[in-house]
N, C-alpha and C. Protein backbone atom coordinates (compact mmCIF):
# COMPACT_ATOMS: atom_id res chain seq x y z
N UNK A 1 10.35 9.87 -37.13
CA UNK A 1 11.29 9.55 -36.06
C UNK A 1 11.26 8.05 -35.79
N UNK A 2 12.36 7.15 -35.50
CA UNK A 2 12.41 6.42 -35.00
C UNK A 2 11.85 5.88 -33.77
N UNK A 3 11.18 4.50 -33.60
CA UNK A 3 10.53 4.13 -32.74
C UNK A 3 11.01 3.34 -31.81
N UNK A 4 11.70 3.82 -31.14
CA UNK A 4 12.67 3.30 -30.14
C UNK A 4 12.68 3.31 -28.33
N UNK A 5 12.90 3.11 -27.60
CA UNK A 5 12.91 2.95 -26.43
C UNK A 5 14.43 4.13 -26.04
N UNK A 6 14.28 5.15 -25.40
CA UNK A 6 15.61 5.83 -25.31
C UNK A 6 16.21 5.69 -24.02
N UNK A 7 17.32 5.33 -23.53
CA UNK A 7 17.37 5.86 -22.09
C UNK A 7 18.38 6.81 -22.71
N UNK A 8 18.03 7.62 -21.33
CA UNK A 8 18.70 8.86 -20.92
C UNK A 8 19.63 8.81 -20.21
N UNK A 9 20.98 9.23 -20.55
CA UNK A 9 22.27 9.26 -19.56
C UNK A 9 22.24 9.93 -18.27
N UNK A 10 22.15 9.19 -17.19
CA UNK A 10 22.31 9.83 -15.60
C UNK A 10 23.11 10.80 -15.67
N UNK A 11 22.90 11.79 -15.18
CA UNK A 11 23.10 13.32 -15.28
C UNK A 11 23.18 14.06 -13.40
N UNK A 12 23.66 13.04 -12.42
CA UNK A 12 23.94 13.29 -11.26
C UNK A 12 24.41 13.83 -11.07
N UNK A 13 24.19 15.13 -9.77
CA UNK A 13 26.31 16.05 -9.84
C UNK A 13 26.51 15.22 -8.18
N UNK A 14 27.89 15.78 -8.53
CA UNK A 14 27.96 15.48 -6.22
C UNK A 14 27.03 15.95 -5.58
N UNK A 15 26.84 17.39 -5.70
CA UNK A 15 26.16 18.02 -5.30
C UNK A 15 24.65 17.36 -3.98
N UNK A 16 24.35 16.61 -5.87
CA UNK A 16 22.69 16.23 -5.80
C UNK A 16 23.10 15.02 -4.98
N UNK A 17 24.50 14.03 -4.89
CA UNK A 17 24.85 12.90 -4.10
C UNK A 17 24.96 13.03 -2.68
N UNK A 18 25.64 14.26 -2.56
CA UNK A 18 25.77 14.79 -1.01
C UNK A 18 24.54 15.47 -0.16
N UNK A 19 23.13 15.71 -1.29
CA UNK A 19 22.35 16.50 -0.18
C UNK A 19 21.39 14.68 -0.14
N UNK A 20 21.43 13.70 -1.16
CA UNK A 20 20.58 12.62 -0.58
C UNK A 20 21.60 11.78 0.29
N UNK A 21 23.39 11.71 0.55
CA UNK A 21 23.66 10.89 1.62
C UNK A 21 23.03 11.67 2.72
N UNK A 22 23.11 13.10 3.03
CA UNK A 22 23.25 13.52 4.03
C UNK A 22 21.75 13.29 4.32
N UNK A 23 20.80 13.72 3.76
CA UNK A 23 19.20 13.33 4.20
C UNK A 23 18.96 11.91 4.94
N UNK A 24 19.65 10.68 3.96
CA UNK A 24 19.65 9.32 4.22
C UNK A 24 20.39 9.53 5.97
N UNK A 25 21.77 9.83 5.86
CA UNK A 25 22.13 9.53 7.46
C UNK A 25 21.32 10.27 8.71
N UNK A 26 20.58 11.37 8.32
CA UNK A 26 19.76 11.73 9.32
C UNK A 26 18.62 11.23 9.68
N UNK A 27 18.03 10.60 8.75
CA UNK A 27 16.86 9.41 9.03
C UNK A 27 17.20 7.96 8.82
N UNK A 28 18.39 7.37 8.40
CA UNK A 28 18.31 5.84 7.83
C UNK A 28 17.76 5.11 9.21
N UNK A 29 18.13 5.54 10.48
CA UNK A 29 17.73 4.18 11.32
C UNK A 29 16.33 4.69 12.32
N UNK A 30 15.15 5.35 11.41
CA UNK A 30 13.96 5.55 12.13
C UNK A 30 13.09 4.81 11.21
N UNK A 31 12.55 4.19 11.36
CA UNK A 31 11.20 3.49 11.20
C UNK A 31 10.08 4.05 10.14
N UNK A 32 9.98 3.21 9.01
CA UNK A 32 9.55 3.38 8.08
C UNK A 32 10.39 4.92 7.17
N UNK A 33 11.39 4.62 6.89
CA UNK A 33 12.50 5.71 6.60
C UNK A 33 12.13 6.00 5.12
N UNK A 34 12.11 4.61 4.56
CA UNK A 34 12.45 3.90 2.96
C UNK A 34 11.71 5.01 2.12
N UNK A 35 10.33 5.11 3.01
CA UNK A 35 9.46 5.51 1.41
C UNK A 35 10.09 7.51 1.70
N UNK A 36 9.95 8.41 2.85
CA UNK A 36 11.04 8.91 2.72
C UNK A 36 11.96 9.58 1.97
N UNK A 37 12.65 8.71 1.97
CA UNK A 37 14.05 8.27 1.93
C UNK A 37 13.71 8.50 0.11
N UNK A 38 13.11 7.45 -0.38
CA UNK A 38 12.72 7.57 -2.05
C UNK A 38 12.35 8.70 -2.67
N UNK A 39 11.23 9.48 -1.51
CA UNK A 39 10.42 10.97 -1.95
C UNK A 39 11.35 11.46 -1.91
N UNK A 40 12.76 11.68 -1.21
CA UNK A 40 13.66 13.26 -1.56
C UNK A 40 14.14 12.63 -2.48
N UNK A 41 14.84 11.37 -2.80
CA UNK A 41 15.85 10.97 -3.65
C UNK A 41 14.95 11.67 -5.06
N UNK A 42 13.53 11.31 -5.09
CA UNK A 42 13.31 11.44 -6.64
C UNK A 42 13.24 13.32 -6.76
N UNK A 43 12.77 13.59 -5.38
CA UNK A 43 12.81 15.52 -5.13
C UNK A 43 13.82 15.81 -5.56
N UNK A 44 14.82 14.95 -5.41
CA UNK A 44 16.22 16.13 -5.78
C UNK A 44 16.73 15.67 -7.14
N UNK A 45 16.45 14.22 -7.59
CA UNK A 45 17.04 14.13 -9.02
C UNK A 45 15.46 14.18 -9.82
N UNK A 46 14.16 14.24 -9.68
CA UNK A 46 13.48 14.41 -10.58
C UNK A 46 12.90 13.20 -10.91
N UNK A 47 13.44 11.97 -10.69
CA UNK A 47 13.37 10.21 -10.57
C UNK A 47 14.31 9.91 -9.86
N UNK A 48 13.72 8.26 -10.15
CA UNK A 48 14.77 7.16 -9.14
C UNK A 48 15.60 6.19 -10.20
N UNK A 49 16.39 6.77 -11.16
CA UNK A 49 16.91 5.66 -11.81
C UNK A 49 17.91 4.66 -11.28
N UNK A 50 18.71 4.28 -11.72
CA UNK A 50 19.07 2.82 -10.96
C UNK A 50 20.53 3.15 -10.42
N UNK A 51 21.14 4.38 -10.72
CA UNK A 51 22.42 4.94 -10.18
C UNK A 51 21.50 5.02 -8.61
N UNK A 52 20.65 5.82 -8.74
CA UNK A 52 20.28 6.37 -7.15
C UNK A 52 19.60 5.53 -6.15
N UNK A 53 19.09 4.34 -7.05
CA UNK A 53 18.57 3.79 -6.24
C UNK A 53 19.72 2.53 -5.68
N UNK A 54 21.08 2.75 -6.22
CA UNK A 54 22.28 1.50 -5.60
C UNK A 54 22.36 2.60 -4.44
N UNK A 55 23.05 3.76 -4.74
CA UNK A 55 23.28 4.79 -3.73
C UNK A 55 22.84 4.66 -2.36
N UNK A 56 21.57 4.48 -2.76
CA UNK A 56 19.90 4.30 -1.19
C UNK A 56 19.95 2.96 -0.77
N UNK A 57 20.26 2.17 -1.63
CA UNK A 57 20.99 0.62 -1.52
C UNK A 57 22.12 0.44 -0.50
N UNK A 58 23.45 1.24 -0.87
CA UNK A 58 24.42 1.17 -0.40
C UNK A 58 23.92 2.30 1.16
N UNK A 59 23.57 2.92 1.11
CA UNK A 59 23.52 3.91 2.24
C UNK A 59 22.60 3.31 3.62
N UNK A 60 21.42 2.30 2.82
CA UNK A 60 20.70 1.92 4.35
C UNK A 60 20.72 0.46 4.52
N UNK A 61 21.73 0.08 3.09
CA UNK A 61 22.07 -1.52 4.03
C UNK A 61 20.74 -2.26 3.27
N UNK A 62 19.84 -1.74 2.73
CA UNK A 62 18.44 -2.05 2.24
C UNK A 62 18.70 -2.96 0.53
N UNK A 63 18.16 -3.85 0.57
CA UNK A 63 18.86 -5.11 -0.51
C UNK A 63 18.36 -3.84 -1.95
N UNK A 64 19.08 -3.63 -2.75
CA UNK A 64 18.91 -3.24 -4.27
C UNK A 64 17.68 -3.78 -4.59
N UNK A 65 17.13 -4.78 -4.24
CA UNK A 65 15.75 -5.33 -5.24
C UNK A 65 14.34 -5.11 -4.12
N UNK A 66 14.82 -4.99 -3.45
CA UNK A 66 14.08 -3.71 -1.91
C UNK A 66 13.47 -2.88 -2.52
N UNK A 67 14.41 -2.16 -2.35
CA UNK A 67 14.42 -0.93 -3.53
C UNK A 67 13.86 -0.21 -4.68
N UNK A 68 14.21 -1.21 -5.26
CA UNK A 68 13.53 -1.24 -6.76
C UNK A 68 12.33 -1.92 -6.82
N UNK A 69 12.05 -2.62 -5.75
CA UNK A 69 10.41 -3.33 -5.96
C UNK A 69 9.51 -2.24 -5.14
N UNK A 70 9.67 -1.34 -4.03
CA UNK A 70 8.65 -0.25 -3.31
C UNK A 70 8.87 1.02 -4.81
N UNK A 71 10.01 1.16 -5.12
CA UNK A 71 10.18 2.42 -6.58
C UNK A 71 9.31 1.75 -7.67
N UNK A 72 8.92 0.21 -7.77
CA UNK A 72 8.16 0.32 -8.84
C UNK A 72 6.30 -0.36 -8.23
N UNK A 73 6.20 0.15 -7.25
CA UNK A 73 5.06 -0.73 -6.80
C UNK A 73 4.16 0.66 -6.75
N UNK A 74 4.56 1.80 -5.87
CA UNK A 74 4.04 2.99 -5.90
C UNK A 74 4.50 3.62 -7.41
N UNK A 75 3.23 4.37 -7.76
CA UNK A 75 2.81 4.82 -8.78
C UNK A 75 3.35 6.60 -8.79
N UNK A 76 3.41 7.44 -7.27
CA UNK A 76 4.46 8.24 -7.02
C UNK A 76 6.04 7.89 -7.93
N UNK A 77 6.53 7.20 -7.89
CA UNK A 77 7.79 7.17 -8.34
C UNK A 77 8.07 6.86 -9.54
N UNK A 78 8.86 7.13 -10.14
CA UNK A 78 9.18 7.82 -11.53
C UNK A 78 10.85 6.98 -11.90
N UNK A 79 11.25 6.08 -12.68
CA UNK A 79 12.19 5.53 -12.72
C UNK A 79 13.13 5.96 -14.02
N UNK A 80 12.62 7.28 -14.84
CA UNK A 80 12.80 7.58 -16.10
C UNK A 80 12.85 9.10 -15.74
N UNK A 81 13.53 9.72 -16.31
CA UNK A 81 13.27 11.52 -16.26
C UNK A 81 11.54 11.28 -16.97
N UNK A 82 10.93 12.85 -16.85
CA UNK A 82 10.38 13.17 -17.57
C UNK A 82 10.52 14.47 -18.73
N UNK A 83 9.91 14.37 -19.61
CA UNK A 83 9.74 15.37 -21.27
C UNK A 83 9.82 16.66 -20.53
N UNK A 84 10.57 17.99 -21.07
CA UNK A 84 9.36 19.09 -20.75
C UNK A 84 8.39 19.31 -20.94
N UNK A 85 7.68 18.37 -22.22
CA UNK A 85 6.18 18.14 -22.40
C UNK A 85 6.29 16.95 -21.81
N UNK A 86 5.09 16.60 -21.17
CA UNK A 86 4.85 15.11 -20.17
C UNK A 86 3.61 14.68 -21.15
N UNK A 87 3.70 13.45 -21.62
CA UNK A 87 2.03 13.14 -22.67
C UNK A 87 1.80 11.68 -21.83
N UNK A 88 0.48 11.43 -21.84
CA UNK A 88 0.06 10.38 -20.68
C UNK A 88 -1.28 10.49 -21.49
N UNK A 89 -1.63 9.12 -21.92
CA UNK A 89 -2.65 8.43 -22.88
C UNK A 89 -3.48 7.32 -21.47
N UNK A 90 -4.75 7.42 -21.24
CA UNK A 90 -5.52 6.67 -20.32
C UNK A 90 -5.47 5.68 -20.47
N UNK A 91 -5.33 4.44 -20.24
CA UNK A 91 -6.11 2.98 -20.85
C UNK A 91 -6.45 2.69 -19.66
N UNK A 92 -7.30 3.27 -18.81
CA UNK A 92 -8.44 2.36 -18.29
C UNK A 92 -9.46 1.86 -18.82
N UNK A 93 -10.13 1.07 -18.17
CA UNK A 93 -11.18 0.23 -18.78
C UNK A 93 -12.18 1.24 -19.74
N UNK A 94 -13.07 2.58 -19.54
CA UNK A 94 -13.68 3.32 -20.11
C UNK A 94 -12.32 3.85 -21.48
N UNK A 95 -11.43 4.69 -21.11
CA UNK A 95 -10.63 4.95 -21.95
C UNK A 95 -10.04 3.30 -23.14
N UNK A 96 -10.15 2.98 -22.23
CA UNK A 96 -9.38 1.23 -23.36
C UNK A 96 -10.54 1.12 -24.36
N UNK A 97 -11.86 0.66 -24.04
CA UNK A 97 -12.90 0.30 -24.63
C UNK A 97 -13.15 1.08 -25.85
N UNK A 98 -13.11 2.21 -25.24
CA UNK A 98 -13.62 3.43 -26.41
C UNK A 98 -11.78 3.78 -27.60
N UNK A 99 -10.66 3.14 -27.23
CA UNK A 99 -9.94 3.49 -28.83
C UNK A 99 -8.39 3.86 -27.80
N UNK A 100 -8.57 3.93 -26.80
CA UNK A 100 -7.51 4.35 -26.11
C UNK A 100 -6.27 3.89 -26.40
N UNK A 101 -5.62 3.04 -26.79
CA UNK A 101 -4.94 2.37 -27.41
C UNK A 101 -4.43 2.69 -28.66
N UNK A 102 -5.30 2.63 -29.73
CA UNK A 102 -5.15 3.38 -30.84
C UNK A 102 -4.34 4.77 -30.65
N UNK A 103 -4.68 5.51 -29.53
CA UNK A 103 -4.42 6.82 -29.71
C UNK A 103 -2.90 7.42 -29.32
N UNK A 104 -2.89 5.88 -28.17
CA UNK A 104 -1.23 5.74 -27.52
C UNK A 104 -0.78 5.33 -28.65
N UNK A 105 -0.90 4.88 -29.94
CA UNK A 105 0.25 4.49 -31.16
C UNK A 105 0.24 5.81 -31.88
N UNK A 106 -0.87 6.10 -31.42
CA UNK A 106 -0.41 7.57 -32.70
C UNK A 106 0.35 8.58 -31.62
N UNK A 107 0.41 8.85 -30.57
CA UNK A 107 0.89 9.55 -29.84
C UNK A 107 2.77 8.86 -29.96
N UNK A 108 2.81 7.73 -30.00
CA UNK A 108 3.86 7.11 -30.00
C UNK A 108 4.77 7.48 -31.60
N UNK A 109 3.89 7.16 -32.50
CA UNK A 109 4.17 7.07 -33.84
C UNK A 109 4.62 9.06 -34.17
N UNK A 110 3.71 9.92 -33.37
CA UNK A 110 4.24 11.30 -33.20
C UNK A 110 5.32 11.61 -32.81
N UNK A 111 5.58 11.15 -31.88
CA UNK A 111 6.49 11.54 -31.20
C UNK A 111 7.92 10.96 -31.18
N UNK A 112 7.96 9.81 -31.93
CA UNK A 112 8.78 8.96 -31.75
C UNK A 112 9.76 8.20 -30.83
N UNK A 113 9.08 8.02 -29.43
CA UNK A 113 9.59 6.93 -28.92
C UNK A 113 8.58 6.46 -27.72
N UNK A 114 9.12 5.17 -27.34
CA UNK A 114 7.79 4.55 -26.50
C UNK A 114 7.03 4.98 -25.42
N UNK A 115 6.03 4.46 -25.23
CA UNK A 115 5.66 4.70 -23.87
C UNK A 115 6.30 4.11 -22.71
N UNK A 116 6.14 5.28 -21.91
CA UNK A 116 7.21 5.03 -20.80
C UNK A 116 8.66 5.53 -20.91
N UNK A 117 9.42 6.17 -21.83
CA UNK A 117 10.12 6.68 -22.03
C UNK A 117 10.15 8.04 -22.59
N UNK A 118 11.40 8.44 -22.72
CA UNK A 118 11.59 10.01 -23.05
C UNK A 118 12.36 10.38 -24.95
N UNK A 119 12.10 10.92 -25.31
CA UNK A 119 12.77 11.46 -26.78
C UNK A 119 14.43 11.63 -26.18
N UNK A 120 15.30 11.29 -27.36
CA UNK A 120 16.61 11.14 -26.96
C UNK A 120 16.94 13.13 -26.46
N UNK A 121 16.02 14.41 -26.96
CA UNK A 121 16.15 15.73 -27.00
C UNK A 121 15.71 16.15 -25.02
N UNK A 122 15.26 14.99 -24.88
CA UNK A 122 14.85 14.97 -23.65
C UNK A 122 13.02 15.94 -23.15
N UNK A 123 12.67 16.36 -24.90
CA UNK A 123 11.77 17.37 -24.71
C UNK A 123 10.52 16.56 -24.55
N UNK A 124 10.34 15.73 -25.15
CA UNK A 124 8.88 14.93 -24.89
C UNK A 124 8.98 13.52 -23.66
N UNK A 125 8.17 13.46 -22.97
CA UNK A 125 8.45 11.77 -22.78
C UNK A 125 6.51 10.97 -22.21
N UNK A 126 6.65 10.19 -22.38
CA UNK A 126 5.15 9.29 -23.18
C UNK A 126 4.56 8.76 -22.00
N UNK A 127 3.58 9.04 -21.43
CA UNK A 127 3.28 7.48 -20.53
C UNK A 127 1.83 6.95 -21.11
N UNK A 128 1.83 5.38 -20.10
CA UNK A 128 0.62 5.24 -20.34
C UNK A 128 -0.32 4.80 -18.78
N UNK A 129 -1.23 5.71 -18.79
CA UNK A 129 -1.68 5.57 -17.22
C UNK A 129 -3.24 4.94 -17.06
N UNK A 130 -3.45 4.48 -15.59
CA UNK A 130 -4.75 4.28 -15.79
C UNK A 130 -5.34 5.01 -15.15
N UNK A 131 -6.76 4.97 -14.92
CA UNK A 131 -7.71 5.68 -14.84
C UNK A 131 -7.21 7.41 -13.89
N UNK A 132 -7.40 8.53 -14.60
CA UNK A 132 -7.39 9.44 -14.09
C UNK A 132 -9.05 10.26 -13.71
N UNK A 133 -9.88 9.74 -13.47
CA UNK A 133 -11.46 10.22 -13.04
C UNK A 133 -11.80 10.93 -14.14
N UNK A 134 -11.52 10.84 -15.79
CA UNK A 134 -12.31 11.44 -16.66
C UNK A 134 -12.83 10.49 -17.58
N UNK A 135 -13.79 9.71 -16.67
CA UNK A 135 -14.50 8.25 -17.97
C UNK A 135 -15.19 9.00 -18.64
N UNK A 136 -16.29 10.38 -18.16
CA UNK A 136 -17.27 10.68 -19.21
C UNK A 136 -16.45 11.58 -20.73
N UNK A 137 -15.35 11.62 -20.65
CA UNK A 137 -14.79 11.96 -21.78
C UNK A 137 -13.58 11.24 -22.60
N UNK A 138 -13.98 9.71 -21.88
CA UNK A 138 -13.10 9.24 -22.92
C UNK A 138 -12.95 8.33 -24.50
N UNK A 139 -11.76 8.64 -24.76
CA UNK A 139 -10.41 8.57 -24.15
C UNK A 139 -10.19 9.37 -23.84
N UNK A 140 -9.28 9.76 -22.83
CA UNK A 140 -8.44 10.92 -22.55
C UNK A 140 -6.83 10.23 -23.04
N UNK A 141 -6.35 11.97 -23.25
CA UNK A 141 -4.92 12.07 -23.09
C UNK A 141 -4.44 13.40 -22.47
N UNK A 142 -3.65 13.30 -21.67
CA UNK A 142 -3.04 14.67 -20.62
C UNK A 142 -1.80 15.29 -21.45
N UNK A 143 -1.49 16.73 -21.66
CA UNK A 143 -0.42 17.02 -22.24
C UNK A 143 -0.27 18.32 -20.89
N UNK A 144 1.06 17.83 -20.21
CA UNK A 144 1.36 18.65 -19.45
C UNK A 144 0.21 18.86 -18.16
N UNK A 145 -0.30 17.84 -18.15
CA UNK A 145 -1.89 17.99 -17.24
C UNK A 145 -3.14 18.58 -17.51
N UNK A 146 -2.87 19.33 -18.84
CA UNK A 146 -4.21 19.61 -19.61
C UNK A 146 -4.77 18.11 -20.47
N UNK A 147 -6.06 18.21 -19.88
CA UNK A 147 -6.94 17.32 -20.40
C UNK A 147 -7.48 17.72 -21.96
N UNK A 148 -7.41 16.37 -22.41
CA UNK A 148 -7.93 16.59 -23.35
C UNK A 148 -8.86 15.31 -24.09
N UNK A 149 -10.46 15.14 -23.98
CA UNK A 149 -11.12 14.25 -23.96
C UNK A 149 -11.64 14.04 -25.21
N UNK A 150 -12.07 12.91 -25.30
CA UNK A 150 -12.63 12.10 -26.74
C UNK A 150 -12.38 12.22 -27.88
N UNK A 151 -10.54 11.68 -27.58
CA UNK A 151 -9.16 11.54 -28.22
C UNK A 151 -9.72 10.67 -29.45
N UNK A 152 -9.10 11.11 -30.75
CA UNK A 152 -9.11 9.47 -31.75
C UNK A 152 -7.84 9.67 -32.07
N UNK A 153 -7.18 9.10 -32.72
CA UNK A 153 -5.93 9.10 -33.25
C UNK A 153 -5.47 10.64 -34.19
N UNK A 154 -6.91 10.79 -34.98
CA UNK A 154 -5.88 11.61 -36.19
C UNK A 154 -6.53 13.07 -35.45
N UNK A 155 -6.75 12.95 -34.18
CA UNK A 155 -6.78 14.36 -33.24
C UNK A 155 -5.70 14.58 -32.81
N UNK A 156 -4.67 13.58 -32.47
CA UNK A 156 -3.42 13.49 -31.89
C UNK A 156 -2.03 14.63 -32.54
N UNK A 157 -1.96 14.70 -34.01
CA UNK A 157 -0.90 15.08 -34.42
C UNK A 157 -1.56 16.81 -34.17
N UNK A 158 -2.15 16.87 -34.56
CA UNK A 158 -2.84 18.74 -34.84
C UNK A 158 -2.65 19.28 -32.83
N UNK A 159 -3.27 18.16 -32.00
CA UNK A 159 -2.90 18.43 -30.46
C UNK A 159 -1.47 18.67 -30.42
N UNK A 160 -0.48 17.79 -30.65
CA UNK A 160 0.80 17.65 -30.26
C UNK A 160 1.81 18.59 -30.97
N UNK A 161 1.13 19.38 -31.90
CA UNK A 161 1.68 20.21 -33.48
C UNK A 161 2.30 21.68 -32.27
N UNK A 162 1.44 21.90 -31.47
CA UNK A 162 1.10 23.61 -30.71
C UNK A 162 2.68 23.17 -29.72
N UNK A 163 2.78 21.96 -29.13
CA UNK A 163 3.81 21.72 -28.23
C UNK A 163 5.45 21.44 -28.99
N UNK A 164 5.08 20.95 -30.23
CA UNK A 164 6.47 20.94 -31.00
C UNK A 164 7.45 22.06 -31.64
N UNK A 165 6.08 23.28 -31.47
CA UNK A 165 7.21 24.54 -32.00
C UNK A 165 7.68 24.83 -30.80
């Protein structure tokens, strides 16, 4: 597969537009609204990509780069759909040291597309996170939130083999 960066076409209905204006006008002018305001937006589309976050822009008067700097500062928010498989490779300092890195290219090189993004099928998508509290087994890599510790690379394809059928 190609090693590419995919975005995914915004896939909004009215629907999903009309239940975050209407949330936004019932709270926009109470105090500390924003973060909020972000948690349903990503509740109801799944993320905050950059259609929804003009939307939350346009709706509380709140500058676009507002916005987009609290959506990318908290680690809660999600600016990309995610995979129906979710894969998340550690590189914290214990995970980095011990190969962690290595294991995000083979996870990458599997799957074919980057970290931080999603497969154009929408079925996989990659991250790379830090420390999740499993140093005594690393590296780690999470598939779907199952752990799976003292990762090397050519453990990666035979792991990821059970999620591709």
């Amino acid at each position: 597969m190609p090693n590419t960066k995919t975005k995914v076409a915004f896939k909004g209905t009215p629907e999903q537009e009309a239940e975050l204006k209407k949330f936004i006008a019932e709270i926009k002018h109470e105090k500390g609204a924003t973060m909020p305001i972000l948690q349903k937006a990503q509740e109801i589309y799944g993320y905050l990509p950059e259609e929804v976050q003009v939307i939350i822009a346009e709706e509380t008067g709140i500058p676009l780069t507002e916005i987009y700097g609290i959506a990318t500062f908290y680690a809660q928010f999600a600016l990309n759909p995610k995979g129906e498989t979710q894969i998340s490779v550690c590189l914290g300092t214990a995970c980095y040291v011990k190969g962690s890195g290595d294991v995000l290219q083979k996870v990458v090189d599997t799957i074919g597309c980057e970290a931080g993004s999603i497969t154009s099928d929408g079925k996989f998508s990659i991250d790379a996170t830090r420390c999740i509290g499993a140093c005594g087994l690393a590296p780690v890599m999470t598939v779907n939130g199952e752990v799976y510790g003292r990762m090397t690379p050519a453990m990666v394809p035979e792991i990821l083999k059970q999620y591709m059928e």
